[in-house]
Protein backbone atom coordinates (compact mmCIF):
# COMPACT_ATOMS: atom_id res chain seq x y z
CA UNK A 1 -47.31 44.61 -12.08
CA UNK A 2 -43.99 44.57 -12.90
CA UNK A 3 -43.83 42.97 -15.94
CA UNK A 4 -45.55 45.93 -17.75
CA UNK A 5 -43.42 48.48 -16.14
CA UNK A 6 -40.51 46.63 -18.04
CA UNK A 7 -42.27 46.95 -21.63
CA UNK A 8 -43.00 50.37 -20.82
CA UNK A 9 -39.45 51.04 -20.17
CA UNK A 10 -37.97 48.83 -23.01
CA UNK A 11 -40.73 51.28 -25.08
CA UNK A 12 -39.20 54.40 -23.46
CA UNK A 13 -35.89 53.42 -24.57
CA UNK A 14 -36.97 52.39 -28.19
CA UNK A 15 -38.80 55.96 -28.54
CA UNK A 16 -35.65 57.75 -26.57
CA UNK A 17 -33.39 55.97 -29.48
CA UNK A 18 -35.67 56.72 -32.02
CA UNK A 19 -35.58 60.14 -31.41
CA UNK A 20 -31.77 60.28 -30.83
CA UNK A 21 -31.27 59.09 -34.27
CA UNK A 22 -33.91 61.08 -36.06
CA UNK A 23 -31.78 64.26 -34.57
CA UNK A 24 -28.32 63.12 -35.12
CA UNK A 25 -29.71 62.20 -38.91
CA UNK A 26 -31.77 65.14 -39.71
CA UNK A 27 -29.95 68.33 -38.02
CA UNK A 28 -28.95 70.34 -41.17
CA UNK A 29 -30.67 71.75 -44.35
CA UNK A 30 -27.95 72.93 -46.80
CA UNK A 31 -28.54 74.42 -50.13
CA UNK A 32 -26.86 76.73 -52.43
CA UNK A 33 -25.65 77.81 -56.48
CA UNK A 34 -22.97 76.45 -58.59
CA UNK A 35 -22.33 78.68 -61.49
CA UNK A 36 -19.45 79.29 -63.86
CA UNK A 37 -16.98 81.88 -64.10
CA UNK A 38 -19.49 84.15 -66.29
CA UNK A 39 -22.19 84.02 -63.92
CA UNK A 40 -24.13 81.63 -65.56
CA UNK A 41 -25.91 78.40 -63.17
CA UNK A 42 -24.33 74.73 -63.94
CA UNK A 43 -26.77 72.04 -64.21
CA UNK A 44 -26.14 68.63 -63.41
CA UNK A 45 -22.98 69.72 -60.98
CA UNK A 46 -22.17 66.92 -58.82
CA UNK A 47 -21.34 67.59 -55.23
CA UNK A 48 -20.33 64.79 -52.78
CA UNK A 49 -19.80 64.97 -48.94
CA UNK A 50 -17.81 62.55 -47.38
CA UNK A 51 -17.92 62.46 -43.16
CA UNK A 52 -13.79 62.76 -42.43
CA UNK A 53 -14.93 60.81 -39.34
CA UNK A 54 -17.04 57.91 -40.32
CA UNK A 55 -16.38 57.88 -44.10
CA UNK A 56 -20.23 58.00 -44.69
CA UNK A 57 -21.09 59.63 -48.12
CA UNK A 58 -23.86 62.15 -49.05
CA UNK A 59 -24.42 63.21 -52.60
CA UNK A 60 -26.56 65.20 -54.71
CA UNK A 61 -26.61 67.29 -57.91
CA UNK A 62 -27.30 70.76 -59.27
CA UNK A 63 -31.03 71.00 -60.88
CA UNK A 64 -31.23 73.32 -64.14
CA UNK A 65 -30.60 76.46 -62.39
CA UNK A 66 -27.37 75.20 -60.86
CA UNK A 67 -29.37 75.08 -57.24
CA UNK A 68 -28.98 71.86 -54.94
CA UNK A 69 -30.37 71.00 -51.62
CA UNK A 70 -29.65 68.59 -49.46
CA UNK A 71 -31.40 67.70 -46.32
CA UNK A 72 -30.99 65.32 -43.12
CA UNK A 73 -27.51 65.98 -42.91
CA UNK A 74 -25.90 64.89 -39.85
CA UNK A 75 -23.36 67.04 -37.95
CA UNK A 76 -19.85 66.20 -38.72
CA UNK A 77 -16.87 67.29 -40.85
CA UNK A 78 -17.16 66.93 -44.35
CA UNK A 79 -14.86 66.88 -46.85
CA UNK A 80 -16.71 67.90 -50.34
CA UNK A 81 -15.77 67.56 -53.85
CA UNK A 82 -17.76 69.72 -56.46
CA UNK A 83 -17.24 68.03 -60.23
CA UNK A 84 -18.68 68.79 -63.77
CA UNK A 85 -17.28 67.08 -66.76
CA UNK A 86 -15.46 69.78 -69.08
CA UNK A 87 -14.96 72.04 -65.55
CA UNK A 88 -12.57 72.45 -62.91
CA UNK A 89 -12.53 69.95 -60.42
CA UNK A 90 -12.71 71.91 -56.72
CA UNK A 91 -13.11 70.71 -52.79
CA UNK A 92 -13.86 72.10 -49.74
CA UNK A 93 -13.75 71.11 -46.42
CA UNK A 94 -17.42 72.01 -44.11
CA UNK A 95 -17.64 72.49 -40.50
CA UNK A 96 -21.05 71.20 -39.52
CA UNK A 97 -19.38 69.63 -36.37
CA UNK A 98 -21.81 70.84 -33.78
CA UNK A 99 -25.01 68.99 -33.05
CA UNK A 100 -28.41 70.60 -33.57
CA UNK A 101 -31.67 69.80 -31.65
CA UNK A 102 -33.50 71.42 -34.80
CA UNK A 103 -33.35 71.33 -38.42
CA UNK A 104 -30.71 74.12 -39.40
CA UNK A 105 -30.98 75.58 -42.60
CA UNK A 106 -27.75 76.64 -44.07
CA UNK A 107 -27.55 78.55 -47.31
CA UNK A 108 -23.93 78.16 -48.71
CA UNK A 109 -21.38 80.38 -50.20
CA UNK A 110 -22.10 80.25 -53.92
CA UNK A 111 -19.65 78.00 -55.80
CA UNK A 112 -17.46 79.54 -58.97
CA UNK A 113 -16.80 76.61 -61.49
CA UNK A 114 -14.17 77.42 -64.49
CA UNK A 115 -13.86 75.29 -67.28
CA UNK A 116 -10.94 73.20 -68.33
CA UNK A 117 -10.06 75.80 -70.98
CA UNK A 118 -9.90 78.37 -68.50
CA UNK A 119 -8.27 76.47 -66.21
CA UNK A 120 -5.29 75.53 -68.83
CA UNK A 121 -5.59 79.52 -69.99
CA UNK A 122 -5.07 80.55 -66.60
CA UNK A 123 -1.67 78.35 -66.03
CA UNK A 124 -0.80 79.39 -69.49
CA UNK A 125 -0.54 82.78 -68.23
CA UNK A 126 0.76 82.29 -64.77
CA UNK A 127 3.72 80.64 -66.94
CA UNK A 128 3.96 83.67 -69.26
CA UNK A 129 4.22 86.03 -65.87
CA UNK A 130 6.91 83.59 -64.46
CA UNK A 131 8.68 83.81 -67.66
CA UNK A 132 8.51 87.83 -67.63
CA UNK A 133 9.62 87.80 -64.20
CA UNK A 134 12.74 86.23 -65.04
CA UNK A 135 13.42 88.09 -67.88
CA UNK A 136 12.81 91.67 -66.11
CA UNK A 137 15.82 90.01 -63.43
CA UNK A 138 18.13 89.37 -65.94
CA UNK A 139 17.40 92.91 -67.71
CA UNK A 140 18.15 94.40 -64.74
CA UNK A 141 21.15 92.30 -64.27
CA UNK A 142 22.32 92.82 -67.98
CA UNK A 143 21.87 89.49 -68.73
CA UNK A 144 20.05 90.68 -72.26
CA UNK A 145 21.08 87.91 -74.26
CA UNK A 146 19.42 85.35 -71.69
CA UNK A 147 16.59 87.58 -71.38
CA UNK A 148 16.09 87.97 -75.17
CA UNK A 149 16.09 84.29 -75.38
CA UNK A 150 13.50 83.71 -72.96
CA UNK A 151 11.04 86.89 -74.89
CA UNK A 152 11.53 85.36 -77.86
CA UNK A 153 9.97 82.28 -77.25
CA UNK A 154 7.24 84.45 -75.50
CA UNK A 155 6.61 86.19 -78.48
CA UNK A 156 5.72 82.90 -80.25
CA UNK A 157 3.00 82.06 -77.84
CA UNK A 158 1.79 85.23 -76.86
CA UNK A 159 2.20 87.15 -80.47
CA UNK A 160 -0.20 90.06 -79.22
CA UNK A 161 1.00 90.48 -75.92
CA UNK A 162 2.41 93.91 -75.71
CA UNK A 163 3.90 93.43 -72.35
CA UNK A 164 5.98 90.68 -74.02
CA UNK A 165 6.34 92.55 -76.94
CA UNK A 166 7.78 96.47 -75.27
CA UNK A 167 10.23 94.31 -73.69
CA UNK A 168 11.12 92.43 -76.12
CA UNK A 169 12.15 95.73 -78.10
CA UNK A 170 13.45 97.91 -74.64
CA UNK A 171 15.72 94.33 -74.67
CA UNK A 172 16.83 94.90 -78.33
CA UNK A 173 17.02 98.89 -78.46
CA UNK A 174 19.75 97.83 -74.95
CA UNK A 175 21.51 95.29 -77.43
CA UNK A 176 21.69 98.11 -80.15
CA UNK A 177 19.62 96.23 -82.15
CA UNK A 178 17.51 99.62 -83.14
CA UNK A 179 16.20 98.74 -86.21
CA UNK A 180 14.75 95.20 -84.96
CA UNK A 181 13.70 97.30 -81.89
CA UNK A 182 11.53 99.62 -83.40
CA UNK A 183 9.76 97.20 -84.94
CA UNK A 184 8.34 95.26 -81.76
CA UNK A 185 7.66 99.00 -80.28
CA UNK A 186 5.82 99.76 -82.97
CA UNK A 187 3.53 97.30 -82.57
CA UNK A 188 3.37 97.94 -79.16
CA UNK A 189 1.78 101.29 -79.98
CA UNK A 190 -0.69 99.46 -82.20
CA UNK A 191 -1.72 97.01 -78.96
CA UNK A 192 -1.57 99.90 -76.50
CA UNK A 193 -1.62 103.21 -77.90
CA UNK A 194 -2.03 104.85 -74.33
CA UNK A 195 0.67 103.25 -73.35
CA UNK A 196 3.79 106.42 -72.81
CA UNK A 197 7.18 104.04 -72.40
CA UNK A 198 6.75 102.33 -75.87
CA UNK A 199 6.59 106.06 -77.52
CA UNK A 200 10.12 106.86 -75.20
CA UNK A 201 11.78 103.95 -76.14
CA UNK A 202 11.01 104.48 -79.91
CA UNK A 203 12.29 108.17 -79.78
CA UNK A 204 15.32 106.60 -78.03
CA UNK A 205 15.90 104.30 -81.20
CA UNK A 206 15.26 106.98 -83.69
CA UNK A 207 17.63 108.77 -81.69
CA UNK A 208 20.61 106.50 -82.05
CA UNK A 209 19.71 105.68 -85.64
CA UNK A 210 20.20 109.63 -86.51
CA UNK A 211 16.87 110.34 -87.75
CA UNK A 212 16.00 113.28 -84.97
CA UNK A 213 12.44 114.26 -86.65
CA UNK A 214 11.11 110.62 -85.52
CA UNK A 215 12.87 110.47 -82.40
CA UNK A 216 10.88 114.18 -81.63
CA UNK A 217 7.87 112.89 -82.93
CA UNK A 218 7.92 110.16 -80.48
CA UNK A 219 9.23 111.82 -77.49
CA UNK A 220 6.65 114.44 -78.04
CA UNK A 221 4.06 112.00 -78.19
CA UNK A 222 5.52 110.25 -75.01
CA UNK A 223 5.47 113.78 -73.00
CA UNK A 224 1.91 114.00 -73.99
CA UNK A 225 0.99 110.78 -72.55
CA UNK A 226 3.30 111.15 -69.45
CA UNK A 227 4.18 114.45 -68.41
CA UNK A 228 6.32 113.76 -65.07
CA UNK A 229 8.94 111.67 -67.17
CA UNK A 230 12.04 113.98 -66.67
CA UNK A 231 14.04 111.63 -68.40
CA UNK A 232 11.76 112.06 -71.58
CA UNK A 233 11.05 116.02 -70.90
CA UNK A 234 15.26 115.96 -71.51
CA UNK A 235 15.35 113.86 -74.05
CA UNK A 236 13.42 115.97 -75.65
CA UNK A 237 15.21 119.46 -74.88
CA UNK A 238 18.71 117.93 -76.08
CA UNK A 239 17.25 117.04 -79.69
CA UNK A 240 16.00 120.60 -79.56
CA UNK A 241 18.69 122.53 -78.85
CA UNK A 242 21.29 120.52 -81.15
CA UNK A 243 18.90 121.56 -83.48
CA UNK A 244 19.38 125.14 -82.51
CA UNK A 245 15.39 125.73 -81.57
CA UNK A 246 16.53 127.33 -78.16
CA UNK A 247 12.95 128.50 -76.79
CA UNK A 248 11.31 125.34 -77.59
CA UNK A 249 14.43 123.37 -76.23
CA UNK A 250 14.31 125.56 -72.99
CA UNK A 251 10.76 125.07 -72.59
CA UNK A 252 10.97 121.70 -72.23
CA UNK A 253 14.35 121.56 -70.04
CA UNK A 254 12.13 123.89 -67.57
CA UNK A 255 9.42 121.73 -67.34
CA UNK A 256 11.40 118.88 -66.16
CA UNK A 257 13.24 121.39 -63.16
CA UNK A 258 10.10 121.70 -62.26
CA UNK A 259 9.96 117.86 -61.82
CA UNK A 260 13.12 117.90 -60.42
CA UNK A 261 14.96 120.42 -59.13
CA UNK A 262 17.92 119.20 -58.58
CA UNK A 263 19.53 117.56 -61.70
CA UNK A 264 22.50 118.91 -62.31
CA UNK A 265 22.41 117.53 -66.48
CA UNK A 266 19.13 119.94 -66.79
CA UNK A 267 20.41 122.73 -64.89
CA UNK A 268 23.51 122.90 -67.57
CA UNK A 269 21.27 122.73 -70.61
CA UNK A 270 19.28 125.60 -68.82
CA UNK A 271 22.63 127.28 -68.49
CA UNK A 272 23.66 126.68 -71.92
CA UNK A 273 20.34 127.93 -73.47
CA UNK A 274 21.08 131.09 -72.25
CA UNK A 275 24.13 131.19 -73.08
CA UNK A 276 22.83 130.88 -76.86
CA UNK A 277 19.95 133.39 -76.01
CA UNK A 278 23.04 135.92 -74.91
CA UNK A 279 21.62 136.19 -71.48
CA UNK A 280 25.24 135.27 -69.95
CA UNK A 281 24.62 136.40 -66.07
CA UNK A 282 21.57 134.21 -66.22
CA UNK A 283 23.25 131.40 -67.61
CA UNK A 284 25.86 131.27 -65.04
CA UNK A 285 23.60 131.44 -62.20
CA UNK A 286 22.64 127.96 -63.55
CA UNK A 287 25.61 126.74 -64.59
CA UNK A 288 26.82 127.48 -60.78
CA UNK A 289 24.15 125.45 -59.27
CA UNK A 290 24.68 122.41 -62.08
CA UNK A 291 28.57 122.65 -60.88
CA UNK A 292 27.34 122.63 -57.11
CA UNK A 293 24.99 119.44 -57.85
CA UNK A 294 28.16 117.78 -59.98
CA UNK A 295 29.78 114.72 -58.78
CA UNK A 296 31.67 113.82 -61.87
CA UNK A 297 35.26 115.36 -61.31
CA UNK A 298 35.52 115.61 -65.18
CA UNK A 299 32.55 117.55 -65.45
CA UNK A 300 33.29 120.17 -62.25
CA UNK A 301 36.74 120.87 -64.18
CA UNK A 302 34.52 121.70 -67.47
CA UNK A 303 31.94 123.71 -65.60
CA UNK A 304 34.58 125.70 -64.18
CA UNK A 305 36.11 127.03 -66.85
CA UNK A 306 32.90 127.60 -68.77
CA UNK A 307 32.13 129.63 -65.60
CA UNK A 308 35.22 131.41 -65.79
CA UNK A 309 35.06 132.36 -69.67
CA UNK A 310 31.11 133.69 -69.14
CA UNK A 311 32.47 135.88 -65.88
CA UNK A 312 34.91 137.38 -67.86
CA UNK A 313 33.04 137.83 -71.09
CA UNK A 314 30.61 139.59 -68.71
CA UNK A 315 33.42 141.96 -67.03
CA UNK A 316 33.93 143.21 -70.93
């Protein structure tokens, strides 16, 4: 009698292990997409799972509509790799570590392929931003010379770029270089018409090269676009009043008070419009708070005796 009792139990054990196995070899169902960066499903992708922890490999491929399944996986870590000739290479690391009595089906996160192109476009451009980077530093530094150097080497790349190209002219309208200025702002306007600080720094250019009808042109068009810009709103009012329009100059000296009420430079032009309008008590009541604002030494000295001269003319 005992000699069956030992098959029996060498046939327990041999069903006991059978099972064992068929769980730790069947315990998850995986599938999922692989499509590119348009949306679109990638046949014939190529995805291969390697177990970190006994180096076993699992493979299997995208069908037509850039679906794949794979089934029977074991638990364990997996390190994947997802390839497609003429695409980005990518991995992925899966955490399948716990150990399943059933089948688990797992639908993945869809995977986003790009292709090479893209890939070398997109470092392209993450170059180009370093490169602007540096040169907005050494703007801001004064460094123009370096940072003209570095846009103009942009430029040859990245012709229609009108980030490259507005500061390519704000860095030659800062080296006085108006007339080459105007020229890369004007094409900025053609690239981005909506875009207000190419329109400013154009009127700035006109402005130093003495032709005051395009440098109002621009700044108009600039306050149109962006109507906060107190520097522009100024701008604006000084090429207005040397030009003797008072009311129009005025107009646009109040609008940027408005802004901000505080600057001493528009509070005198306020004052001084007055003054031209023959409205002296109301032109020293701004003149007085533009002194009161004043920092510049100079300038309180200045303010003080136009203040003086006004009172008295007043007195008469």
């Amino acid at each position: 009698m005992k000699k069956p009792i030992k098959i029996f139990l060498v046939l327990l054990v041999s069903v006991l292990s059978a099972d064992f196995l068929f769980g730790q070899y069947r315990e998850y169902h995986l599938f999922g997409l692989v499509i590119d960066s348009q949306q679109q499903p990638l046949a014939g992708v190529e995805l291969l799972l390697q177990d970190v922890n006994t180096s076993r490999n699992y493979r299997v491929k995208t069908d037509k509509n850039g679906k794949y399944v794979l089934s029977g996986l074991p638990h364990g870590i997996y390190h994947v790799t997802v390839k497609k000739e003429g695409y980005e290479t990518r991995t992925f690391d899966w955490d399948f570590s716990a150990p399943q009595e059933r089948m688990q089906k797992v639908e993945m996160e869809t995977i986003v392929l790009a292709s090479e192109q893209q890939v070398k476009l997109a470092a392209q451009a993450r170059e180009a931003q370093q490169a602007l980077s540096e040169s907005m530093e050494k703007i801001k530094k004064g460094d123009l010379e370096g940072a003209l150097n570095i846009l103009t080497e942009l430029a040859k790349t990245y012709p229609d770029d009108s980030n490259v190209r507005y500061l390519l002219g704000l860095t030659l309208g800062r080296l006085q270089r108006y007339q080459e200025a105007v020229t890369e702002l004007t094409r900025v306007t053609e690239l981005a018409p909506e875009f207000a600080p190419a329109y400013l720094q154009l009127g700035y250019c006109y402005q130093n090269l003495n032709d005051q009808d395009k440098a109002l042109q621009y700044y108009k068009k600039a306050a149109e676009l962006d109507p906060a810009n107190t520097a522009n709103l100024y701008n604006l009012g000084l090429i207005l009043f040397e030009k003797n329009q008072i009311d129009e100059a005025l107009g646009y000296f109040e609008r940027a008070l408005a802004i901000k009420a505080d600057d001493a430079d528009t509070l005198e032009m306020i004052g001084r419009c007055y003054v031209n309008k023959g409205d002296l008590p109301r032109a020293v009541e701004f003149l007085e708070k533009a002194r009161g604002l004043t920092q510049d030494e100079e300038k309180i000295k200045l303010l003080d005796k136009f203040i003086t001269t006004l009172k008295e003319q007043i007195k008469k």
